[in-house]
C-alpha atoms as a PDB file:
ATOM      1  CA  UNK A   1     175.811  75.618 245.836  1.00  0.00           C
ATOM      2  CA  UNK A   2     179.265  76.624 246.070  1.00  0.00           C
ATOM      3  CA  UNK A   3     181.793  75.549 243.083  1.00  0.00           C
ATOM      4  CA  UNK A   4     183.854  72.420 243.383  1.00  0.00           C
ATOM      5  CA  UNK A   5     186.838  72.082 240.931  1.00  0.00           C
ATOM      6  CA  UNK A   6     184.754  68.627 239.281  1.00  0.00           C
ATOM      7  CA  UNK A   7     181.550  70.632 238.885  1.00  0.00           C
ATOM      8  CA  UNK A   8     183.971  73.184 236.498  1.00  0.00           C
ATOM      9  CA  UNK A   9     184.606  70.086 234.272  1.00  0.00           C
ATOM     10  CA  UNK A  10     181.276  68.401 234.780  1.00  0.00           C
ATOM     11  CA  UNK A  11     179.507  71.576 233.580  1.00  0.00           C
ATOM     12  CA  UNK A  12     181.731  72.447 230.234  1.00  0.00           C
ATOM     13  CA  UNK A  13     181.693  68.667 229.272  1.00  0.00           C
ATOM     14  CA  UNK A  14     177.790  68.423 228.923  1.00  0.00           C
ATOM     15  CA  UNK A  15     178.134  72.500 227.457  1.00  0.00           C
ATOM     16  CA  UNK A  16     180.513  70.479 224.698  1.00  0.00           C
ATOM     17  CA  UNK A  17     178.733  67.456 224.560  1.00  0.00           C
ATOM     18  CA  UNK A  18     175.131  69.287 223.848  1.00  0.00           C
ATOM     19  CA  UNK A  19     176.974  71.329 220.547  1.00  0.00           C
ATOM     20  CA  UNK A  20     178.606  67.856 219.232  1.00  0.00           C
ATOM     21  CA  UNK A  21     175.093  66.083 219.445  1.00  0.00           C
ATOM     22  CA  UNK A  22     173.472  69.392 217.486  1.00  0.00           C
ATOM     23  CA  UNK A  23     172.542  69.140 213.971  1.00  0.00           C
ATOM     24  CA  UNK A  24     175.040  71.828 212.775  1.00  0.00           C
ATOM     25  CA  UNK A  25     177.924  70.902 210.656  1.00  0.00           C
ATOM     26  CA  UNK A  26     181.267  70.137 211.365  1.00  0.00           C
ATOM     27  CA  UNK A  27     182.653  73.356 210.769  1.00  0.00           C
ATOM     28  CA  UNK A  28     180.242  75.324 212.689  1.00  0.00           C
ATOM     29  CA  UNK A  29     180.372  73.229 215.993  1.00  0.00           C
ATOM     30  CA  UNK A  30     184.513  73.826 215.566  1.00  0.00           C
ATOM     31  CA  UNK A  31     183.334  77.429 215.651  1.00  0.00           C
ATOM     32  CA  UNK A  32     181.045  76.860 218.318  1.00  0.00           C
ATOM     33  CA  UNK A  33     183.966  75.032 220.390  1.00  0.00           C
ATOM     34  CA  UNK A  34     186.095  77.475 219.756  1.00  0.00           C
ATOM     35  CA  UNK A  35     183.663  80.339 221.233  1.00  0.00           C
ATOM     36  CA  UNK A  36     181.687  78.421 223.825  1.00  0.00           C
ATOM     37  CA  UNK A  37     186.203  77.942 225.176  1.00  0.00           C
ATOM     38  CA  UNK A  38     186.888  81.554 224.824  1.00  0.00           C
ATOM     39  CA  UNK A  39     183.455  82.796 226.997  1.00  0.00           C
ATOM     40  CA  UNK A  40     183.811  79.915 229.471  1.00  0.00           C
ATOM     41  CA  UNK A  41     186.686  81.058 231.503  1.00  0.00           C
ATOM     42  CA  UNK A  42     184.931  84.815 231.630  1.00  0.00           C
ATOM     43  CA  UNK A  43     182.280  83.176 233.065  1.00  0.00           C
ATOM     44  CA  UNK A  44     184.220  80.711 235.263  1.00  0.00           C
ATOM     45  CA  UNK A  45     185.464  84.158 236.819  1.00  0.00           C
ATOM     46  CA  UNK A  46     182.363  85.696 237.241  1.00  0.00           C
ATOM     47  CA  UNK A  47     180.087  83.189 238.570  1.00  0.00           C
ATOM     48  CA  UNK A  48     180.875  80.825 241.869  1.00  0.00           C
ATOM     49  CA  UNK A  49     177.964  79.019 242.032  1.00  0.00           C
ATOM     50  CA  UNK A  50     176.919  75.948 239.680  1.00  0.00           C
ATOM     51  CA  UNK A  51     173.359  76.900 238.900  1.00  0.00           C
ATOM     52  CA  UNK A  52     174.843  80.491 237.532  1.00  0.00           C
ATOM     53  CA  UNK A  53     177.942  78.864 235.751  1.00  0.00           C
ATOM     54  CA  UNK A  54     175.536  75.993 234.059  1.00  0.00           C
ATOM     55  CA  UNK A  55     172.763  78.780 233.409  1.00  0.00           C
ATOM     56  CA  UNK A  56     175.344  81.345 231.404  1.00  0.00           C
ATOM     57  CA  UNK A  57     176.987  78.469 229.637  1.00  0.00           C
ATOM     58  CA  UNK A  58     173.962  76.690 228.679  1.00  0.00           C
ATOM     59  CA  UNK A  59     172.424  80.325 227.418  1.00  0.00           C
ATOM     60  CA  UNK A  60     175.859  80.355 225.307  1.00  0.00           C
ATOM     61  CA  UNK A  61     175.255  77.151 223.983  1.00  0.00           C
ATOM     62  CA  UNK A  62     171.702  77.860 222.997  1.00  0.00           C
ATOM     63  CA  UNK A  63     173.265  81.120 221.339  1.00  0.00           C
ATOM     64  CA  UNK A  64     175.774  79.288 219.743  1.00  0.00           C
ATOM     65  CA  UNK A  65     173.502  76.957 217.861  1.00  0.00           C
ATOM     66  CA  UNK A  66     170.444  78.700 217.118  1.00  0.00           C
ATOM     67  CA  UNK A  67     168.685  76.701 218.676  1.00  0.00           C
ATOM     68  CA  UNK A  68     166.352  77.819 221.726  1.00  0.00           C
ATOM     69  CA  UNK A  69     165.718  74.273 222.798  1.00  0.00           C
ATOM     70  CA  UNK A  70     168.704  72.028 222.254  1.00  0.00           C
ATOM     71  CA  UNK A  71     166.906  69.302 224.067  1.00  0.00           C
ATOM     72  CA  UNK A  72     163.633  69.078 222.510  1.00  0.00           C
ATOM     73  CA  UNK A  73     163.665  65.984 220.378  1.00  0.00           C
ATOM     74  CA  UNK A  74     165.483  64.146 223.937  1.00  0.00           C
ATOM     75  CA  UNK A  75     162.221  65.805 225.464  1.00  0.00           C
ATOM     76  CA  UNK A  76     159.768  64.442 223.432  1.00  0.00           C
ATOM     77  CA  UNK A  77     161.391  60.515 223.471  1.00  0.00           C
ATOM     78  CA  UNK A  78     161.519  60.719 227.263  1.00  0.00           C
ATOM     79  CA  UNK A  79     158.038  61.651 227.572  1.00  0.00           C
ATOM     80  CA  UNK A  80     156.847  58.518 225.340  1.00  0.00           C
ATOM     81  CA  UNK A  81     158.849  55.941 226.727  1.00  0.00           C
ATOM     82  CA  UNK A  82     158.153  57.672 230.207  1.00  0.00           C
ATOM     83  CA  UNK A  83     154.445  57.019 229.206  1.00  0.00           C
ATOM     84  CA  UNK A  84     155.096  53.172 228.009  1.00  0.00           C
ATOM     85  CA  UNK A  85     156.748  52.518 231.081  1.00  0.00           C
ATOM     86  CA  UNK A  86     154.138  54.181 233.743  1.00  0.00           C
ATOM     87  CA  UNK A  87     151.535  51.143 232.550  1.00  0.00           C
ATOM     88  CA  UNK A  88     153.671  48.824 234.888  1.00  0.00           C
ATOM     89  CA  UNK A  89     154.719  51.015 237.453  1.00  0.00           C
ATOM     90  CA  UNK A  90     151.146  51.963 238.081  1.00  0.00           C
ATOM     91  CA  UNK A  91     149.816  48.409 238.268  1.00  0.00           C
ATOM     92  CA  UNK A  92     152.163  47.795 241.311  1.00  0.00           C
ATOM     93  CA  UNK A  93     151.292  51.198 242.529  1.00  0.00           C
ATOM     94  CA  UNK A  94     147.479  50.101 242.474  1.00  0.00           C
ATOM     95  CA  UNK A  95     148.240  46.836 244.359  1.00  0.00           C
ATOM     96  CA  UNK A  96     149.304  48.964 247.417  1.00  0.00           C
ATOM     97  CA  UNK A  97     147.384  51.394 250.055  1.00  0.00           C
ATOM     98  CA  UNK A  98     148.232  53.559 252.700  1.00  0.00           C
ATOM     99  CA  UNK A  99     151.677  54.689 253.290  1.00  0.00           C
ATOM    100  CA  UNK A 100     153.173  52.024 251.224  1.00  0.00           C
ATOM    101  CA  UNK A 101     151.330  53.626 248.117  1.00  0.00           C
ATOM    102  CA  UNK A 102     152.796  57.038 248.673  1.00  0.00           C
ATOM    103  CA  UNK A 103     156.629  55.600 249.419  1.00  0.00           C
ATOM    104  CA  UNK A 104     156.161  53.727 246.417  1.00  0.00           C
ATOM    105  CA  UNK A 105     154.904  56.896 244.173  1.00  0.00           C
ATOM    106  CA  UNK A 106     158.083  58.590 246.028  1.00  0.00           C
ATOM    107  CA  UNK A 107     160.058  55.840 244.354  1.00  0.00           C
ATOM    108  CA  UNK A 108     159.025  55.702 241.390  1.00  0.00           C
ATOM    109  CA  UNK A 109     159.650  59.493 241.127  1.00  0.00           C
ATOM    110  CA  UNK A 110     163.071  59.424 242.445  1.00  0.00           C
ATOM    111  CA  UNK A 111     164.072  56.368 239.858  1.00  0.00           C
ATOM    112  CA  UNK A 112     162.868  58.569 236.897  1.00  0.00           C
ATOM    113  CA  UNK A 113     165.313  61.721 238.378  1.00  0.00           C
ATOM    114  CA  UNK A 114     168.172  59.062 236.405  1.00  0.00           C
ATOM    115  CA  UNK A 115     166.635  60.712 233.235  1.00  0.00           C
ATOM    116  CA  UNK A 116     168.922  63.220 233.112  1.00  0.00           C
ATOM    117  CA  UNK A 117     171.674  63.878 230.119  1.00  0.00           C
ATOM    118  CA  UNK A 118     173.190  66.614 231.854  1.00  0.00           C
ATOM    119  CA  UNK A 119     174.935  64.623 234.863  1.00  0.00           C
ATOM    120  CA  UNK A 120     177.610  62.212 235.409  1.00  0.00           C
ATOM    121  CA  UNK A 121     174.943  59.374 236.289  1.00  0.00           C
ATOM    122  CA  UNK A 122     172.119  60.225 233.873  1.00  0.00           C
ATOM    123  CA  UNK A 123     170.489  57.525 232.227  1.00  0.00           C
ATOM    124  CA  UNK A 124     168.095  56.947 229.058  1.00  0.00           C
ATOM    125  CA  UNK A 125     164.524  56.585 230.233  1.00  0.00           C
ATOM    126  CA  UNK A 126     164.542  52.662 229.097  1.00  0.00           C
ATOM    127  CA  UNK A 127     166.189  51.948 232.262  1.00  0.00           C
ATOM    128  CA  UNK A 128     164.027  53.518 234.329  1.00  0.00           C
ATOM    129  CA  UNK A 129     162.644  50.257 235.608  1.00  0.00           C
ATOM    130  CA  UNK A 130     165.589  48.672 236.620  1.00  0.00           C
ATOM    131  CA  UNK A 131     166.601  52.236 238.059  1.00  0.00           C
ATOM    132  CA  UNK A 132     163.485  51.883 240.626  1.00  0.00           C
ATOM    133  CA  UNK A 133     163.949  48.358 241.484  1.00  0.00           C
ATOM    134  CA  UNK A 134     167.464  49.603 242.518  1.00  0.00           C
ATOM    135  CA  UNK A 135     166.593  52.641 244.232  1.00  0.00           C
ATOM    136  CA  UNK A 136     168.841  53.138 247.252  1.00  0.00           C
ATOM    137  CA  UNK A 137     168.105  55.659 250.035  1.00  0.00           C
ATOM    138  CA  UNK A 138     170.852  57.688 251.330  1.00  0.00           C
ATOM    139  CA  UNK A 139     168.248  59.324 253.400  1.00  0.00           C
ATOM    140  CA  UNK A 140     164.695  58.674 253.799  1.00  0.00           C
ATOM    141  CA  UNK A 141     162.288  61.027 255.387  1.00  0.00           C
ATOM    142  CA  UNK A 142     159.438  60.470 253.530  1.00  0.00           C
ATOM    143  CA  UNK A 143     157.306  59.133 256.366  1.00  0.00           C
ATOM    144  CA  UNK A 144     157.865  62.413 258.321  1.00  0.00           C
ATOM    145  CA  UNK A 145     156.188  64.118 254.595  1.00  0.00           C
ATOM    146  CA  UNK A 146     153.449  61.907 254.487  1.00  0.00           C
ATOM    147  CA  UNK A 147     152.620  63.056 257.845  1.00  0.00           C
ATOM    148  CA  UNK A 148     152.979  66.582 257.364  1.00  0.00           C
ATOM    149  CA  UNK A 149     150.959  66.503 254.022  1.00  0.00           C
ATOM    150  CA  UNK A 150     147.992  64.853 256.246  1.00  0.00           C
ATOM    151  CA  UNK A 151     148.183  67.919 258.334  1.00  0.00           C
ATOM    152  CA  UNK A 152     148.341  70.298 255.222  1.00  0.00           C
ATOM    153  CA  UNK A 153     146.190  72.146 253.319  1.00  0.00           C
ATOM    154  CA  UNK A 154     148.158  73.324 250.272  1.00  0.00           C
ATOM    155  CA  UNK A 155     151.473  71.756 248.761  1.00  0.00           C
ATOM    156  CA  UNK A 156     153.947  73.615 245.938  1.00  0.00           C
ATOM    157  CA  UNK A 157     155.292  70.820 243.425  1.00  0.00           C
ATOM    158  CA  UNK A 158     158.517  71.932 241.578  1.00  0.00           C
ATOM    159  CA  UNK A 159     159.075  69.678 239.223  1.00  0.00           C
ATOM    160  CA  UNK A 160     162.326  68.809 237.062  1.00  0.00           C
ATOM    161  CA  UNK A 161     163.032  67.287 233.558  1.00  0.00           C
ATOM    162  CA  UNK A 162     160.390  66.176 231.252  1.00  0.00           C
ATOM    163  CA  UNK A 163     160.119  62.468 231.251  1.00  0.00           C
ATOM    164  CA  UNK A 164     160.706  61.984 235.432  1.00  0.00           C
ATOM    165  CA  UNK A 165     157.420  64.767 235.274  1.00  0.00           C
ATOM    166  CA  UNK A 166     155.388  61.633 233.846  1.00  0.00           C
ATOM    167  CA  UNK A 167     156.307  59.601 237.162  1.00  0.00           C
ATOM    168  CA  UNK A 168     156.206  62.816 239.289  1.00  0.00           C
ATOM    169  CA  UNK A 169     152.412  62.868 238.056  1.00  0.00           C
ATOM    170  CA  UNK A 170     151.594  59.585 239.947  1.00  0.00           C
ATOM    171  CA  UNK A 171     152.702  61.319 243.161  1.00  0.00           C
ATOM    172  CA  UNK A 172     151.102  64.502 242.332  1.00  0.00           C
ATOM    173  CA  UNK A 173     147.244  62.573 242.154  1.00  0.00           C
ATOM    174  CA  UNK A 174     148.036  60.811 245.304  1.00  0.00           C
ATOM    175  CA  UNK A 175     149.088  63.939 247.185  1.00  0.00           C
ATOM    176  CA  UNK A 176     145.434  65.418 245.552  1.00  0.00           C
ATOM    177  CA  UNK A 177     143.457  62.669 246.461  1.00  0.00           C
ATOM    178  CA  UNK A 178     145.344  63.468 250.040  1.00  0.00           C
ATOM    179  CA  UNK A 179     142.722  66.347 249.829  1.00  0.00           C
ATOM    180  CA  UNK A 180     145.537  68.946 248.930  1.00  0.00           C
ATOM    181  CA  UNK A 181     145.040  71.950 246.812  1.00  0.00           C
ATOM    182  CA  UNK A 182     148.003  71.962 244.411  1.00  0.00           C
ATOM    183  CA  UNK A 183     150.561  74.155 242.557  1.00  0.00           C
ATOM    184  CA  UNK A 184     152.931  73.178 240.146  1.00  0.00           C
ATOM    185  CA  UNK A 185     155.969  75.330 239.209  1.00  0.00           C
ATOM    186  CA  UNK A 186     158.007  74.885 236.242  1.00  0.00           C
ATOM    187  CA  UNK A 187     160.169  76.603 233.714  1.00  0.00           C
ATOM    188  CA  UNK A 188     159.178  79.630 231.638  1.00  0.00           C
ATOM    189  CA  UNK A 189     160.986  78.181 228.912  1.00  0.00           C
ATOM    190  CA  UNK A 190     163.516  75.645 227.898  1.00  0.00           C
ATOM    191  CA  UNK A 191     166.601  74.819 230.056  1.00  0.00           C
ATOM    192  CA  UNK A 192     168.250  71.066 229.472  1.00  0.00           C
ATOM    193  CA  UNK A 193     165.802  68.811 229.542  1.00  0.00           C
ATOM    194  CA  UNK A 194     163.656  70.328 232.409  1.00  0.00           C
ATOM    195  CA  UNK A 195     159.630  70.664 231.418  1.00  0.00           C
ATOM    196  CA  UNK A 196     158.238  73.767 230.304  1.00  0.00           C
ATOM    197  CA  UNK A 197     155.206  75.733 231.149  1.00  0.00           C
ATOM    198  CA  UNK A 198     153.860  75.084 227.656  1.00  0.00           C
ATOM    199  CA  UNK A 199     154.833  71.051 227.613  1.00  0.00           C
ATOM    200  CA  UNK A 200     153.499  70.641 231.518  1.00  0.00           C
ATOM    201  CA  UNK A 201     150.022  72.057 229.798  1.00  0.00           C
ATOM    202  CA  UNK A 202     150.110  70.008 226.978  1.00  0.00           C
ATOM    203  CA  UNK A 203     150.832  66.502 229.318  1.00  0.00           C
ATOM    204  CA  UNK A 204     148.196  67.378 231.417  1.00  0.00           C
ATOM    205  CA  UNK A 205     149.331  68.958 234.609  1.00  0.00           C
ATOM    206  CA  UNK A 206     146.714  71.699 234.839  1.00  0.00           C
ATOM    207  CA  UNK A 207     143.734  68.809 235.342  1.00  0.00           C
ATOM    208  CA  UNK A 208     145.917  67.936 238.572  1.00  0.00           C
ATOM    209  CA  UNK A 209     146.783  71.556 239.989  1.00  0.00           C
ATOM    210  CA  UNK A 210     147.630  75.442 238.984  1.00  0.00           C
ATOM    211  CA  UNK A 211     150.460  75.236 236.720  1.00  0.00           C
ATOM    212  CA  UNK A 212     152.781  78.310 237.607  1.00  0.00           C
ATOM    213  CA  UNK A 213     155.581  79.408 235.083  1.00  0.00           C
ATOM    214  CA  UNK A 214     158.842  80.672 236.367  1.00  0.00           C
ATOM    215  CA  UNK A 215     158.702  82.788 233.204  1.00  0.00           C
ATOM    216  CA  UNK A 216     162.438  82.219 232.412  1.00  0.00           C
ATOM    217  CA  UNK A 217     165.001  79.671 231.941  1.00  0.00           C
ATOM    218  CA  UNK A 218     166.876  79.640 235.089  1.00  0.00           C
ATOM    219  CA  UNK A 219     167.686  76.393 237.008  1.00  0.00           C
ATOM    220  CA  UNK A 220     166.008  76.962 240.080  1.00  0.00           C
ATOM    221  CA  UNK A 221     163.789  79.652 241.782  1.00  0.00           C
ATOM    222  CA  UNK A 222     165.660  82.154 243.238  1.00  0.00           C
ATOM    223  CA  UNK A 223     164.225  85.929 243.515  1.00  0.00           C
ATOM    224  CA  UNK A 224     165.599  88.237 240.677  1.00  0.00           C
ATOM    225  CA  UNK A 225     165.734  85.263 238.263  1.00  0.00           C
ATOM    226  CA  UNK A 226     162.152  83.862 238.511  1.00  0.00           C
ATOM    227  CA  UNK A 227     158.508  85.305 238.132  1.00  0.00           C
ATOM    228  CA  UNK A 228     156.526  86.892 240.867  1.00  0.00           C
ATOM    229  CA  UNK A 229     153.739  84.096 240.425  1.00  0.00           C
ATOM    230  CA  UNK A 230     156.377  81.303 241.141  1.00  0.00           C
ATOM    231  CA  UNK A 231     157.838  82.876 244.186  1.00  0.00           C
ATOM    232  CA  UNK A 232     154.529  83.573 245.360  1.00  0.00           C
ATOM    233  CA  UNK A 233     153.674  79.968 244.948  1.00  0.00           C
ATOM    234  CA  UNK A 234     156.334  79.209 247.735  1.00  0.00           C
ATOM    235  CA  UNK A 235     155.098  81.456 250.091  1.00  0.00           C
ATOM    236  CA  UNK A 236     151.200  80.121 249.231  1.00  0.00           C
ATOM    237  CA  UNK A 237     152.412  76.677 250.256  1.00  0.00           C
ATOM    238  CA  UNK A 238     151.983  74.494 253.921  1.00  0.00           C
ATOM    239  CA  UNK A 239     154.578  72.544 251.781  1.00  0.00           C
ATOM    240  CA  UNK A 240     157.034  73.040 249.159  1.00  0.00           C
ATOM    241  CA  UNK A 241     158.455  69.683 247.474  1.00  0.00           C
ATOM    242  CA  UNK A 242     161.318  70.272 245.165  1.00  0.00           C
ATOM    243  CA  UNK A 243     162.833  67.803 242.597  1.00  0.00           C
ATOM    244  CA  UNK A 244     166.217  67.435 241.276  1.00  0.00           C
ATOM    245  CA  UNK A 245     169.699  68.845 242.048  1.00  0.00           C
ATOM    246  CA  UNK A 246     169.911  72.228 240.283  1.00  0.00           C
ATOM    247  CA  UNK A 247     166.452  73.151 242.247  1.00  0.00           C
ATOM    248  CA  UNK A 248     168.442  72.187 245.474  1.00  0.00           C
ATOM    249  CA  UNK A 249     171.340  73.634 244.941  1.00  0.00           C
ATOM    250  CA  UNK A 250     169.323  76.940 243.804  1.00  0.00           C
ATOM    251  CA  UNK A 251     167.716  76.476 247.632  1.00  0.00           C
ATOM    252  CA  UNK A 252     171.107  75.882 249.085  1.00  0.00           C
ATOM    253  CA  UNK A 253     171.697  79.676 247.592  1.00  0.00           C
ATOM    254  CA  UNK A 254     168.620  81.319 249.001  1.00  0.00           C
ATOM    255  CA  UNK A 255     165.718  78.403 250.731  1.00  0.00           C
ATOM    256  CA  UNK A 256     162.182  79.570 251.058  1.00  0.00           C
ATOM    257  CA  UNK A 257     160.828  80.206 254.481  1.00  0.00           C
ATOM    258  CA  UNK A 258     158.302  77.192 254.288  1.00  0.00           C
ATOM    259  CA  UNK A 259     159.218  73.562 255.369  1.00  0.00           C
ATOM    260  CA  UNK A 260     160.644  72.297 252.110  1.00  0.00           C
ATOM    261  CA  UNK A 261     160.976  68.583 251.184  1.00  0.00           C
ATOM    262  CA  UNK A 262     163.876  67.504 248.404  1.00  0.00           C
ATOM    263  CA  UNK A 263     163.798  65.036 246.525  1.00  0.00           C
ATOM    264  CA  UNK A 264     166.557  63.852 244.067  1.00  0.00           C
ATOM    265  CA  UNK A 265     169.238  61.576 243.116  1.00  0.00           C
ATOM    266  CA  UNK A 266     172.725  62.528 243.975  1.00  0.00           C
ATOM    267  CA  UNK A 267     174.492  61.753 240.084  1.00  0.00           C
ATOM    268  CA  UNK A 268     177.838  63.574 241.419  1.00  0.00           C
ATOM    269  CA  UNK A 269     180.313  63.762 244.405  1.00  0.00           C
ATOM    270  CA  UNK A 270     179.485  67.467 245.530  1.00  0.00           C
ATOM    271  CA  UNK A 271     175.837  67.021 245.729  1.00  0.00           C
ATOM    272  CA  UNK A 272     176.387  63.466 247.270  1.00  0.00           C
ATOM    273  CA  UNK A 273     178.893  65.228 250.195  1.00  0.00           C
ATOM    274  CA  UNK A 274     176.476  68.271 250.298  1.00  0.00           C
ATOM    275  CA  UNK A 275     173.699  65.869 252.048  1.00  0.00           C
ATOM    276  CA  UNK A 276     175.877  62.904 253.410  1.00  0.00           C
ATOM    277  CA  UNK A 277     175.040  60.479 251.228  1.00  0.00           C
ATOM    278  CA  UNK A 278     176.847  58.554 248.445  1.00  0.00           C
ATOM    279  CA  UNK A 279     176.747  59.210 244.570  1.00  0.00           C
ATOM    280  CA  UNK A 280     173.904  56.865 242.969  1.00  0.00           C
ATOM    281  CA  UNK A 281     172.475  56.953 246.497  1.00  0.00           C
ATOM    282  CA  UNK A 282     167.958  58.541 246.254  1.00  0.00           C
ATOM    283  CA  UNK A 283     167.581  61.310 248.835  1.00  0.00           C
ATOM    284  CA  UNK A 284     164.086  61.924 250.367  1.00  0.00           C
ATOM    285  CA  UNK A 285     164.524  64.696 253.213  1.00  0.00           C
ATOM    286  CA  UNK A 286     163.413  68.420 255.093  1.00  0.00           C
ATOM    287  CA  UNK A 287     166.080  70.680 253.675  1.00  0.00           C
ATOM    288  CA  UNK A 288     166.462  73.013 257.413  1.00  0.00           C
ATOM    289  CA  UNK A 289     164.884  70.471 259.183  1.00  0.00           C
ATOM    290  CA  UNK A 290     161.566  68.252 259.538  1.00  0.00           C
ATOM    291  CA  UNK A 291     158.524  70.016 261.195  1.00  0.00           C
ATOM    292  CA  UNK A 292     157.879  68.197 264.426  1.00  0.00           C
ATOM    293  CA  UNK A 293     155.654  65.205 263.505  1.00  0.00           C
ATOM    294  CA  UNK A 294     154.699  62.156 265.659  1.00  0.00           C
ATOM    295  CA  UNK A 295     156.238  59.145 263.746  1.00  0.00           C
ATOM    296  CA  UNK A 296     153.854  57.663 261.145  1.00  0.00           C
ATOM    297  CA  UNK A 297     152.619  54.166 262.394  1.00  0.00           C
END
């Protein structure tokens, strides 16, 4: 996705915000400041997207501190209280069948997309509950998904940041008791808070599907920036279902040629306009289009 002058601001403010909340001392995050400033409008001038402008300056950041994973400890809390809040949100889930179930797994997946430190609207994971008994849909097509997943063989899961991957995982079992064969993409290593190849192994995602590494840090999955095995993972799918904004607005730059279904809460104005929905509003939909389905009675 194309720049907007807010996204210029939005991006340096969390690039700021993740050296002030580092554990180096005062003196080095002045120095930090002072150089994370001087490269920023080099790569303001070199970069009109916001996946490439948040990649470089979040690379300079990691730079900057030493630190290869800035949001590990972050990681780690919204994993736990992810877990301590699933026990609830999979009771209800049980108590449902059908299409119901499935909307509600969509739900609960969407509400934990809040978990997110670097957007305007992030929240901390203990509000995660409220967050899904909140949920509003700008746009809803998961019926039209459902469907298509009925008449599929083999669905691509790209998931997002590490604590919404614990909700994501409810969806995930439903789509393979669906009767799906599953892949699940994530990042080669650490960028924000998004899971890793290494933590999606250790929480279990390879006992649901083939876990497929994108063998770097970039956002999204865009050819030049990602591994073979992840773009081939695209083309393997019926389906490709995406999670959270920087994944869309890496499709916005270059979409795969499969029917791909996004998924993600729009925390700012540009993504928000982008799909015609409000900020704060959930967005379920077909990003060229949904395949031509009979509507799900």
């Amino acid at each position: 996705m194309r720049l907007a002058p807010e996204c210029v601001q939005c991006i340096l403010n969390v690039r700021i915000r993740e050296i002030l909340s580092s554990s180096i001392n005062d003196e080095e995050k002045m120095r930090a400041l002072r150089e994370l400033l001087k490269s920023y409008n080099s790569l303001l001038e070199d970069n009109d997207t916001t996946v490439m402008l948040a990649w470089k300056a979040f690379r300079k950041v990691k730079d900057l501190l030493g630190d290869g994973d800035p949001y590990l400890t972050f990681k780690r809390k919204s994993h736990e209280v992810a877990l301590e809040l699933l026990k609830s949100v999979s009771s209800e889930l049980e108590s449902k069948v059908g299409f119901e179930r499935f909307h509600y797994a969509i739900r609960a997946s969407l509400a934990a997309n809040f978990i997110d430190p670097g957007s305007p609207l992030g929240s901390s994971p203990e509000e995660l509950l409220e967050k899904l008994v909140k949920l509003r849909f700008g746009v809803d097509e998961s019926e039209r998904l459902y469907l298509n997943l009925l008449r599929s063989s083999r669905v691509t899961y790209v998931l997002d940041n590490c604590g919404e991957a614990v909700f994501d995982s409810l969806l995930l079992k439903e789509i393979s008791e669906m009767g799906l064969e599953i892949k699940i993409v994530v990042k080669g290593e650490p960028y924000q808070n998004d899971i890793t190849y290494h933590e999606a192994l250790e929480h279990g995602f390879n006992k649901i599907g083939e876990v497929i590494s994108t063998g770097s840090d970039f956002p999204g999955i865009l050819p030049g920036y990602v591994s073979g095995e992840a773009l081939d993972a695209l083309r393997w799918a019926d389906v490709i279902i995406s999670k959270g904004m920087a994944n869309y607005e890496t499709f916005l730059i270059q979409s795969p040629e499969k029917p791909t279904f996004i998924m993600l809460v729009a925390k700012c104005d540009p993504i928000a306009q982008s799909i015609g929905i409000r900020r704060g509003e959930a967005a379920a939909f077909y990003l060229r289009g949904a395949p031509n389905l009979l509507k799900f009675q």
